[in-house]
PDB file of N, CA and C in Angstrom:
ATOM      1  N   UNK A   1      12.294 -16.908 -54.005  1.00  0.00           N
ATOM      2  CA  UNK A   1      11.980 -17.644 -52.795  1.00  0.00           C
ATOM      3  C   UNK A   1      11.687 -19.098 -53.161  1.00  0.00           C
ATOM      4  N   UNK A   2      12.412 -19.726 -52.667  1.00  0.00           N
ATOM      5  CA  UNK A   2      11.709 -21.342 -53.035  1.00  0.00           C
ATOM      6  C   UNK A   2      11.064 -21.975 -51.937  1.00  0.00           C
ATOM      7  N   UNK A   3       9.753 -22.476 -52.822  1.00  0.00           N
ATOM      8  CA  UNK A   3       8.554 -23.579 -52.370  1.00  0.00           C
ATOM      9  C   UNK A   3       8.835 -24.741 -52.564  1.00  0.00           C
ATOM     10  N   UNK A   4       7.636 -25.694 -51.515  1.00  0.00           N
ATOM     11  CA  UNK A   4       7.762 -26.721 -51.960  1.00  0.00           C
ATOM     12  C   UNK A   4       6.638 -26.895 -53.007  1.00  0.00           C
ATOM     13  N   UNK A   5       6.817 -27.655 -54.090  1.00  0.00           N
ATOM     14  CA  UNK A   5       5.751 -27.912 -55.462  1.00  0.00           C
ATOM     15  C   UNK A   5       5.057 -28.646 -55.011  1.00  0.00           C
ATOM     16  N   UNK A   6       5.591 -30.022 -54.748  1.00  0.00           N
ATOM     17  CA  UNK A   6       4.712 -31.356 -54.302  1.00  0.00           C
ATOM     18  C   UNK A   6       5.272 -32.115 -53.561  1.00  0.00           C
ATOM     19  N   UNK A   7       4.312 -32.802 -52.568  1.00  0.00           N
ATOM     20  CA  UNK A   7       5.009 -33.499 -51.519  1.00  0.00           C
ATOM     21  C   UNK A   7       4.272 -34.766 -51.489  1.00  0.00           C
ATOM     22  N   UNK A   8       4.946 -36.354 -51.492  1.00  0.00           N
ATOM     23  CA  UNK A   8       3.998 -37.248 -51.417  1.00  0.00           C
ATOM     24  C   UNK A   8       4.788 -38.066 -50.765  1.00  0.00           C
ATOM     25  N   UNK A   9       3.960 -39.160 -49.669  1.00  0.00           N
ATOM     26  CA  UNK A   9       3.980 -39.901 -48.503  1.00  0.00           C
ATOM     27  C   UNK A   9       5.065 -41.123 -49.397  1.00  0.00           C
ATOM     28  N   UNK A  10       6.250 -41.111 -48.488  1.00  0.00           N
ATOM     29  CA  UNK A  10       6.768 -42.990 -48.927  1.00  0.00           C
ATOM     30  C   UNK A  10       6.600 -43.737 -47.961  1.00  0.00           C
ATOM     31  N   UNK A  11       6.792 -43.387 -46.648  1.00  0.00           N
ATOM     32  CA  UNK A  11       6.813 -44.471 -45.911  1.00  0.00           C
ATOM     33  C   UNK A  11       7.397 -44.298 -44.833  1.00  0.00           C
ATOM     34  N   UNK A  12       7.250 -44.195 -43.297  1.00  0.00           N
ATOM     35  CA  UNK A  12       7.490 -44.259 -42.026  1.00  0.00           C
ATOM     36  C   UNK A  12       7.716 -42.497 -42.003  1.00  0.00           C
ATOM     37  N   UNK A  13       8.693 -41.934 -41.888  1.00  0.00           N
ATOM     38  CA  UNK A  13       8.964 -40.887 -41.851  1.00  0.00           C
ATOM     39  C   UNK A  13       9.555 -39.957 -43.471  1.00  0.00           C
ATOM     40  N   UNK A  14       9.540 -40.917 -44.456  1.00  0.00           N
ATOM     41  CA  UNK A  14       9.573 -40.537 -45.632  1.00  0.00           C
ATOM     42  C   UNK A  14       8.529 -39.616 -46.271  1.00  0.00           C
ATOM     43  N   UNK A  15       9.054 -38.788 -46.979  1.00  0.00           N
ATOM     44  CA  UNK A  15       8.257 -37.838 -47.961  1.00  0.00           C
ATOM     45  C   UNK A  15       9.239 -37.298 -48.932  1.00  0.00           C
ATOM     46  N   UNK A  16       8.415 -38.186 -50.684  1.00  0.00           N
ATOM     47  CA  UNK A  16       9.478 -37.263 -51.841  1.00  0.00           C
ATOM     48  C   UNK A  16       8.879 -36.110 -51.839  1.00  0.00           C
ATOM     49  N   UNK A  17       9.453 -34.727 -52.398  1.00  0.00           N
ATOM     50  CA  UNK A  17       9.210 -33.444 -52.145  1.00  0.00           C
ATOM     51  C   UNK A  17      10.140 -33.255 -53.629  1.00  0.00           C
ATOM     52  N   UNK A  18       9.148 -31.662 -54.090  1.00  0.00           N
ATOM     53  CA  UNK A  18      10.056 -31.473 -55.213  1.00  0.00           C
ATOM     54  C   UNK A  18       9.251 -29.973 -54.993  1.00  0.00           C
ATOM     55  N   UNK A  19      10.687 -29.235 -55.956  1.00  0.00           N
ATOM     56  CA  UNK A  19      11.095 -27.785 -55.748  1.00  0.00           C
ATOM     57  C   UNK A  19      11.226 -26.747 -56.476  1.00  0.00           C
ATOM     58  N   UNK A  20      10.326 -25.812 -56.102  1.00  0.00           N
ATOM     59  CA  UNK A  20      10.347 -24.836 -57.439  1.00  0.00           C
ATOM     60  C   UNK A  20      11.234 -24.170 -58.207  1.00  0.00           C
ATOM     61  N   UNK A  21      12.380 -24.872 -57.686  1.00  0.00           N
ATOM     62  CA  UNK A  21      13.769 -24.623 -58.381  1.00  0.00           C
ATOM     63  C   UNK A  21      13.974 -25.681 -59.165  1.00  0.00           C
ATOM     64  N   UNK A  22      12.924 -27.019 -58.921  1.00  0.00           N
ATOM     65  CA  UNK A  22      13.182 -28.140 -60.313  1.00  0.00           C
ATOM     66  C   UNK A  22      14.139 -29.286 -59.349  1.00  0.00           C
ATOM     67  N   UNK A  23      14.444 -28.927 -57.951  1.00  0.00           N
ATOM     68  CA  UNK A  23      14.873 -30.023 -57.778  1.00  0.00           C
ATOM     69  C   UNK A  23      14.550 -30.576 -56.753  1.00  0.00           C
ATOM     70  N   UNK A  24      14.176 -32.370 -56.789  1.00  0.00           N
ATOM     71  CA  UNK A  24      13.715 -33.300 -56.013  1.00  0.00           C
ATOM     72  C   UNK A  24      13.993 -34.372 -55.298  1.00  0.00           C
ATOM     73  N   UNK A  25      13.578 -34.999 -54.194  1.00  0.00           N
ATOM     74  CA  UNK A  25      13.910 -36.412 -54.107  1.00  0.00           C
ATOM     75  C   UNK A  25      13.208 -36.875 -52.476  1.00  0.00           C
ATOM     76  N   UNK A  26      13.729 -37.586 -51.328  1.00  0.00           N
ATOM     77  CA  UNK A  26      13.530 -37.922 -50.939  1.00  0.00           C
ATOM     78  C   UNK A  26      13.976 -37.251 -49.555  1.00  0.00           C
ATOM     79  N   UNK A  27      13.086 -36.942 -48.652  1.00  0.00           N
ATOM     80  CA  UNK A  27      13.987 -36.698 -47.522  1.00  0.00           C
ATOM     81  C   UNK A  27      13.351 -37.552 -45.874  1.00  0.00           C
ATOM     82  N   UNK A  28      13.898 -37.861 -45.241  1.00  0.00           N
ATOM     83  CA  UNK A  28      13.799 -38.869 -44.110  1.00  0.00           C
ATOM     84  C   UNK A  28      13.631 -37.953 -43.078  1.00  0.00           C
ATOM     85  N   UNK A  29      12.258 -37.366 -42.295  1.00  0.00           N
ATOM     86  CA  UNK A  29      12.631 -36.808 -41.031  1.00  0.00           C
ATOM     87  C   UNK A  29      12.075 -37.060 -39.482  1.00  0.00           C
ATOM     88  N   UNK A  30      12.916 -39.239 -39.930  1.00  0.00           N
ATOM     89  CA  UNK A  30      12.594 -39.759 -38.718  1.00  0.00           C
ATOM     90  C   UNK A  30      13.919 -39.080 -37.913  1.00  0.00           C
ATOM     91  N   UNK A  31      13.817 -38.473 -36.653  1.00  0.00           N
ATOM     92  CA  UNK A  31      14.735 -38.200 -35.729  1.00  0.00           C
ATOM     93  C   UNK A  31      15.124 -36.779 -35.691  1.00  0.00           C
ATOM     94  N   UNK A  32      14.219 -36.103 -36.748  1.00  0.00           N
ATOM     95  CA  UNK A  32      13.965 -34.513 -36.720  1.00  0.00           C
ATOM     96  C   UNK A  32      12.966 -34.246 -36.313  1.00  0.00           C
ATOM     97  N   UNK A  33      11.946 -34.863 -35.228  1.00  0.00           N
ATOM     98  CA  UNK A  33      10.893 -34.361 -34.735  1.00  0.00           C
ATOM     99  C   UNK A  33      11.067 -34.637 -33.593  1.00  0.00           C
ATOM    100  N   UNK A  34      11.704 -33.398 -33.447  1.00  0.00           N
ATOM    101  CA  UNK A  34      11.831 -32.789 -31.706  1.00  0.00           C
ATOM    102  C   UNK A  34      11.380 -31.608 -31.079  1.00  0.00           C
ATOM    103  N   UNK A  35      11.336 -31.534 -30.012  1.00  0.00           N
ATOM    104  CA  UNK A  35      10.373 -30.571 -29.606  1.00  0.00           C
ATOM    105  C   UNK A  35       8.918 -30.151 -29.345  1.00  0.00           C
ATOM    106  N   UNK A  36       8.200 -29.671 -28.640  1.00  0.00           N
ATOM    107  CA  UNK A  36       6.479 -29.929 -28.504  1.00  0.00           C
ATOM    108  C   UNK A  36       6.035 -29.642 -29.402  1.00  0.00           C
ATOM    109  N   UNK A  37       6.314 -28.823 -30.664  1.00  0.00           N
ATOM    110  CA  UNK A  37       5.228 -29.223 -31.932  1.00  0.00           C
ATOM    111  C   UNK A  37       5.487 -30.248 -32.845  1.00  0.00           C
ATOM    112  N   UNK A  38       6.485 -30.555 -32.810  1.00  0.00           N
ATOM    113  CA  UNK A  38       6.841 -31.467 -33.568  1.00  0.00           C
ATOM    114  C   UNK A  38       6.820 -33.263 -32.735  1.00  0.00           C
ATOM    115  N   UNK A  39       6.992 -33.551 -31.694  1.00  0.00           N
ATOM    116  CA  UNK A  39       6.739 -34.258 -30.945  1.00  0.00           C
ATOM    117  C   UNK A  39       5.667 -35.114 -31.587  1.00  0.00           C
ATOM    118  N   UNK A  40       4.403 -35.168 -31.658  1.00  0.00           N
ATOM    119  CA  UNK A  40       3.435 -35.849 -32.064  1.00  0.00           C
ATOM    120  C   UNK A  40       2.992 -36.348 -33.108  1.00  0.00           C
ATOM    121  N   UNK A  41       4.090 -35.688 -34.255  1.00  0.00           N
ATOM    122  CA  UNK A  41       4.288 -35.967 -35.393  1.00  0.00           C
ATOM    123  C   UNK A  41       5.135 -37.338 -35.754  1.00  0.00           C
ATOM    124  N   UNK A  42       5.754 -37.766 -34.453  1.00  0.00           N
ATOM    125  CA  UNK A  42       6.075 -39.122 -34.466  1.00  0.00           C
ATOM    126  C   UNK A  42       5.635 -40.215 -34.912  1.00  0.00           C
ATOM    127  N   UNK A  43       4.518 -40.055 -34.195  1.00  0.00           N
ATOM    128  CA  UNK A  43       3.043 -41.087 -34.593  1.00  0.00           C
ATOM    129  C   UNK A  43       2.415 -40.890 -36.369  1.00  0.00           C
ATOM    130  N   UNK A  44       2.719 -41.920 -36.920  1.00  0.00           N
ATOM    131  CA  UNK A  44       3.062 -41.638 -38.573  1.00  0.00           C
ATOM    132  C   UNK A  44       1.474 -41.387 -38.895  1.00  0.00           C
ATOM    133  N   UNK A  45       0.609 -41.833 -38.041  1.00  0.00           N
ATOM    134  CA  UNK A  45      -0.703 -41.641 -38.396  1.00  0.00           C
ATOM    135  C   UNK A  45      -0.840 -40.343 -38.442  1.00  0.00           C
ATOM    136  N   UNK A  46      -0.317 -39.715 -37.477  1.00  0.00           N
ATOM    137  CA  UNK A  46       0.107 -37.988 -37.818  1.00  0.00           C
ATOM    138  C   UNK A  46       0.820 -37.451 -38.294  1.00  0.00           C
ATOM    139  N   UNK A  47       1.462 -37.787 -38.881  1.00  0.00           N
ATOM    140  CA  UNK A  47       3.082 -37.688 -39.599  1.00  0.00           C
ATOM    141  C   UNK A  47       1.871 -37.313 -41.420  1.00  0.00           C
ATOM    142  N   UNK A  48       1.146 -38.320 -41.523  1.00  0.00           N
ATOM    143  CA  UNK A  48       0.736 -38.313 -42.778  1.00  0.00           C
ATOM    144  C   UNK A  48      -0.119 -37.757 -42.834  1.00  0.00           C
ATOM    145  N   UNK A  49      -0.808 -36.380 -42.262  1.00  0.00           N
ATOM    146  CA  UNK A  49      -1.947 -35.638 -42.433  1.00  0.00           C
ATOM    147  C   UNK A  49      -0.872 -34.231 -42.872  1.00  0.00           C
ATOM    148  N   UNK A  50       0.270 -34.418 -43.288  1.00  0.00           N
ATOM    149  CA  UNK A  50       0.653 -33.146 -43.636  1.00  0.00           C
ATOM    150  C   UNK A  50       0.636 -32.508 -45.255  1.00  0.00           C
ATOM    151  N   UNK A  51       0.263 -31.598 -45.886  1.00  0.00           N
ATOM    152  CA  UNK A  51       0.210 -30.860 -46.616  1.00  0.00           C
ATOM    153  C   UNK A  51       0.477 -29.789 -47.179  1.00  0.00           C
ATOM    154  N   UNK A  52       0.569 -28.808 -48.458  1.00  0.00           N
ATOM    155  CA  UNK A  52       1.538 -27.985 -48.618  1.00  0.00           C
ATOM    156  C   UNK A  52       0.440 -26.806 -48.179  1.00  0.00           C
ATOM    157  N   UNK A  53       1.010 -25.777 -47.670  1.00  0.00           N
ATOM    158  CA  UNK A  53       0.636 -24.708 -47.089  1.00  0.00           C
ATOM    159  C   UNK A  53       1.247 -23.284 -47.374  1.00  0.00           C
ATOM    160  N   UNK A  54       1.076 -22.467 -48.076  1.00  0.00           N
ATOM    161  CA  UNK A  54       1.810 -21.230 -48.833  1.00  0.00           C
ATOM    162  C   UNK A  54       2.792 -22.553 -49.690  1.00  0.00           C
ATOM    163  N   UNK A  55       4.313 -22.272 -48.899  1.00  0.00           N
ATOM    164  CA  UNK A  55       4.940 -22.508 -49.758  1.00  0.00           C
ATOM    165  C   UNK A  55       5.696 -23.755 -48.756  1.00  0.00           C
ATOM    166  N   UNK A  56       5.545 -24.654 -47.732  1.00  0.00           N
ATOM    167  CA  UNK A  56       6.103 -25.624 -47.509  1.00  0.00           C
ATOM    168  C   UNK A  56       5.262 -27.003 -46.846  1.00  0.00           C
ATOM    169  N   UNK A  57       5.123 -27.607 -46.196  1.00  0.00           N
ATOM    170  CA  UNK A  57       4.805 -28.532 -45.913  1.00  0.00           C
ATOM    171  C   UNK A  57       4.060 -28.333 -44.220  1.00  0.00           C
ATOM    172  N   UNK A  58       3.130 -28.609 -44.056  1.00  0.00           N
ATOM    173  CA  UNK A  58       2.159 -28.122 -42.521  1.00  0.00           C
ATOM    174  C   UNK A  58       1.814 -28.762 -41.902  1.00  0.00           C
ATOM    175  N   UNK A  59       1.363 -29.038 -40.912  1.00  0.00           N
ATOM    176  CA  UNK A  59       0.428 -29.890 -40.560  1.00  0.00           C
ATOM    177  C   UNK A  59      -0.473 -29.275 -39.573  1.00  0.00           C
ATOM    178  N   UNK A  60      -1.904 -29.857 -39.014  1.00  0.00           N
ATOM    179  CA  UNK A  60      -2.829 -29.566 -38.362  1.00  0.00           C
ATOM    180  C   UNK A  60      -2.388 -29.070 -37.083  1.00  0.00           C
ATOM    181  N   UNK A  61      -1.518 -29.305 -36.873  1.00  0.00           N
ATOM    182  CA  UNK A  61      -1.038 -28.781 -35.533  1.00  0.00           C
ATOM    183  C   UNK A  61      -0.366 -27.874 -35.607  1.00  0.00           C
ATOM    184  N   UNK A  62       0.299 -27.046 -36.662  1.00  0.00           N
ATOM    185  CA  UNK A  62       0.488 -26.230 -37.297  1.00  0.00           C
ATOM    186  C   UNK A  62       2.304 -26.490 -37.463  1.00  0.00           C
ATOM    187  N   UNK A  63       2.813 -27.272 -36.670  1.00  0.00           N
ATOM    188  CA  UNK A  63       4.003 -27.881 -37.367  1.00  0.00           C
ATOM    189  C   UNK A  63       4.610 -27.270 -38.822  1.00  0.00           C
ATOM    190  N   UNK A  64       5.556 -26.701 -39.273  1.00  0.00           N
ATOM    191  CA  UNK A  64       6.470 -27.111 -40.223  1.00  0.00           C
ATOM    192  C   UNK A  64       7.437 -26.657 -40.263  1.00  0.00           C
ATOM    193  N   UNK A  65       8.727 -26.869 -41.967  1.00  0.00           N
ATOM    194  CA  UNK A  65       9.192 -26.959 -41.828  1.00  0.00           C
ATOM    195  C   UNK A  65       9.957 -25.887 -42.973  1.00  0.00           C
ATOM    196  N   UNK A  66      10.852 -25.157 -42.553  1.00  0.00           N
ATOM    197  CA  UNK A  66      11.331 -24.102 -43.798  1.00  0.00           C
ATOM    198  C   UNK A  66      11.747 -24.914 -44.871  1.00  0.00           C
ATOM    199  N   UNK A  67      11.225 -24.850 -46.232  1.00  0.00           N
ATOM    200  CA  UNK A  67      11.395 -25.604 -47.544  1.00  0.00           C
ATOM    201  C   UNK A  67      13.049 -25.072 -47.670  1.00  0.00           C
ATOM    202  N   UNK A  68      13.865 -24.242 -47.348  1.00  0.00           N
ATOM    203  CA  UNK A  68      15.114 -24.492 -47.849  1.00  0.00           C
ATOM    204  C   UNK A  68      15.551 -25.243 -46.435  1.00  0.00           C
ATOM    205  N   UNK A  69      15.088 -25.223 -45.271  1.00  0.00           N
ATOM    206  CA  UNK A  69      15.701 -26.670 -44.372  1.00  0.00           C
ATOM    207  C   UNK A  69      15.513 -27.819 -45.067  1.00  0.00           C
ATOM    208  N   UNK A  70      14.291 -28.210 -45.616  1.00  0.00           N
ATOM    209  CA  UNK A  70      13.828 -29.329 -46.318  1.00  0.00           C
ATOM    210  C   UNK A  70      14.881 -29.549 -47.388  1.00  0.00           C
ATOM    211  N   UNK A  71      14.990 -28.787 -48.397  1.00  0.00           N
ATOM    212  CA  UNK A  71      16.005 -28.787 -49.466  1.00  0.00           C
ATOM    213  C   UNK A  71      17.662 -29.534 -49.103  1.00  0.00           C
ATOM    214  N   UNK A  72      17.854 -28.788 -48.141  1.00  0.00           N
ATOM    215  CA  UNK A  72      19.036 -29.033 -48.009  1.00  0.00           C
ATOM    216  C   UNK A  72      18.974 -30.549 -47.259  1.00  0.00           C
ATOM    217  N   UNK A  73      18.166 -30.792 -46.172  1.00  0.00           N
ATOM    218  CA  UNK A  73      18.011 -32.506 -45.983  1.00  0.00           C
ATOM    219  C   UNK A  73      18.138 -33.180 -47.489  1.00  0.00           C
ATOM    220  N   UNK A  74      16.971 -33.267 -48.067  1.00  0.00           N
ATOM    221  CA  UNK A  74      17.146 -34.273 -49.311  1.00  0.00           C
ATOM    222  C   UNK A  74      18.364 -34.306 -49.793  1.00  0.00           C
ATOM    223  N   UNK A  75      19.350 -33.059 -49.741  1.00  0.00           N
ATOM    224  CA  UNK A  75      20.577 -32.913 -50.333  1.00  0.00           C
ATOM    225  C   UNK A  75      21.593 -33.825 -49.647  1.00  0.00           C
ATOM    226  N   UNK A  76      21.618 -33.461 -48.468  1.00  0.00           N
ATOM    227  CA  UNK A  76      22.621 -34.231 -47.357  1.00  0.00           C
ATOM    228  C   UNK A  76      22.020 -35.703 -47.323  1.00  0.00           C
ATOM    229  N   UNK A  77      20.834 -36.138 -47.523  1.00  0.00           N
ATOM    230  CA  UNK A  77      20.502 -37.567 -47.081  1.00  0.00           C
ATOM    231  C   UNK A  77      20.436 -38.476 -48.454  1.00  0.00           C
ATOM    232  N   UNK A  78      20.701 -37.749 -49.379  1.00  0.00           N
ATOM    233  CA  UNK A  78      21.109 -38.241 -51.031  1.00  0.00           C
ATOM    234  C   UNK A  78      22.312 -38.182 -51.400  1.00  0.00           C
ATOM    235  N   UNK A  79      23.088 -37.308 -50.938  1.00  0.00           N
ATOM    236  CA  UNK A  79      24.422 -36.915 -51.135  1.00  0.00           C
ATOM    237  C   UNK A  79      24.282 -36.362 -52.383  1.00  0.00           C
ATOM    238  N   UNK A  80      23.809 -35.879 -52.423  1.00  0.00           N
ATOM    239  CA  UNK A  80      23.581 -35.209 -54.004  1.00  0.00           C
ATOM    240  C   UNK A  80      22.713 -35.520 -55.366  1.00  0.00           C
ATOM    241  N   UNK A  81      22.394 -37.120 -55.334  1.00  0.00           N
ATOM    242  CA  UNK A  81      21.439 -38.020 -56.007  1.00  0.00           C
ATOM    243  C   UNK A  81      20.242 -37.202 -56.388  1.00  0.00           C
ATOM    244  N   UNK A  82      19.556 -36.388 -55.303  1.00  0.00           N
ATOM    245  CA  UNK A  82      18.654 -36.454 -55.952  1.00  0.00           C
ATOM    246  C   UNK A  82      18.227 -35.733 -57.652  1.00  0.00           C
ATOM    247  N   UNK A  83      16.585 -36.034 -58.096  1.00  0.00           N
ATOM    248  CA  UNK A  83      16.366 -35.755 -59.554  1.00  0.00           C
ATOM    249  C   UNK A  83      16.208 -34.520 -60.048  1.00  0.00           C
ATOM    250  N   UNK A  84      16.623 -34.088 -60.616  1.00  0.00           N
ATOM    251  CA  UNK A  84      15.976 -32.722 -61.093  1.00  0.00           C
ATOM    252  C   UNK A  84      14.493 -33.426 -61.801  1.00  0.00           C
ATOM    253  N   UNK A  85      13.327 -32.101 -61.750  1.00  0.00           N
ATOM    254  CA  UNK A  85      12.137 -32.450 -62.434  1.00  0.00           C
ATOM    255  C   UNK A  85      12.119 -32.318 -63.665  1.00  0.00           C
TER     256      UNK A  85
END
């Protein structure tokens, strides 16, 4: 099953994320927050209270997001770039 390892804030809707499969990078999910739980997560002041939770990324509102959805963003929005750890 893959987790997310670590997740840390870059900037507006940015978060690098890395994977217990060893692989990492960057994924963007300004314009993936749609819908009423995700909605309020717009507001980056809320955007950045999120944290890892079992095995992906949460937030207080209970928001998230399946770590192999996550995976595969960084993949598609790197084109492949990103680092292994």
């Amino acid at each position: 099953m893959l987790h997310v390892t670590n997740a840390e804030y870059q900037s507006g809707h940015r978060i690098r994320l890395e994977f217990s499969d060893g692989f990492a990078g960057v994924v963007d999910l300004e314009g993936k927050l749609t819908g009423p739980i995700f909605q309020p997560l717009n507001d980056v002041g809320k955007f950045r209270q999120f944290e890892i939770v079992g095995h992906t990324l949460s937030w207080p509102n209970g928001a998230d997001f399946a770590p192999e959805y996550l995976r595969e963003l960084v993949s598609l929005q790197t084109g492949e770039h990103a680092n292994r750890s």
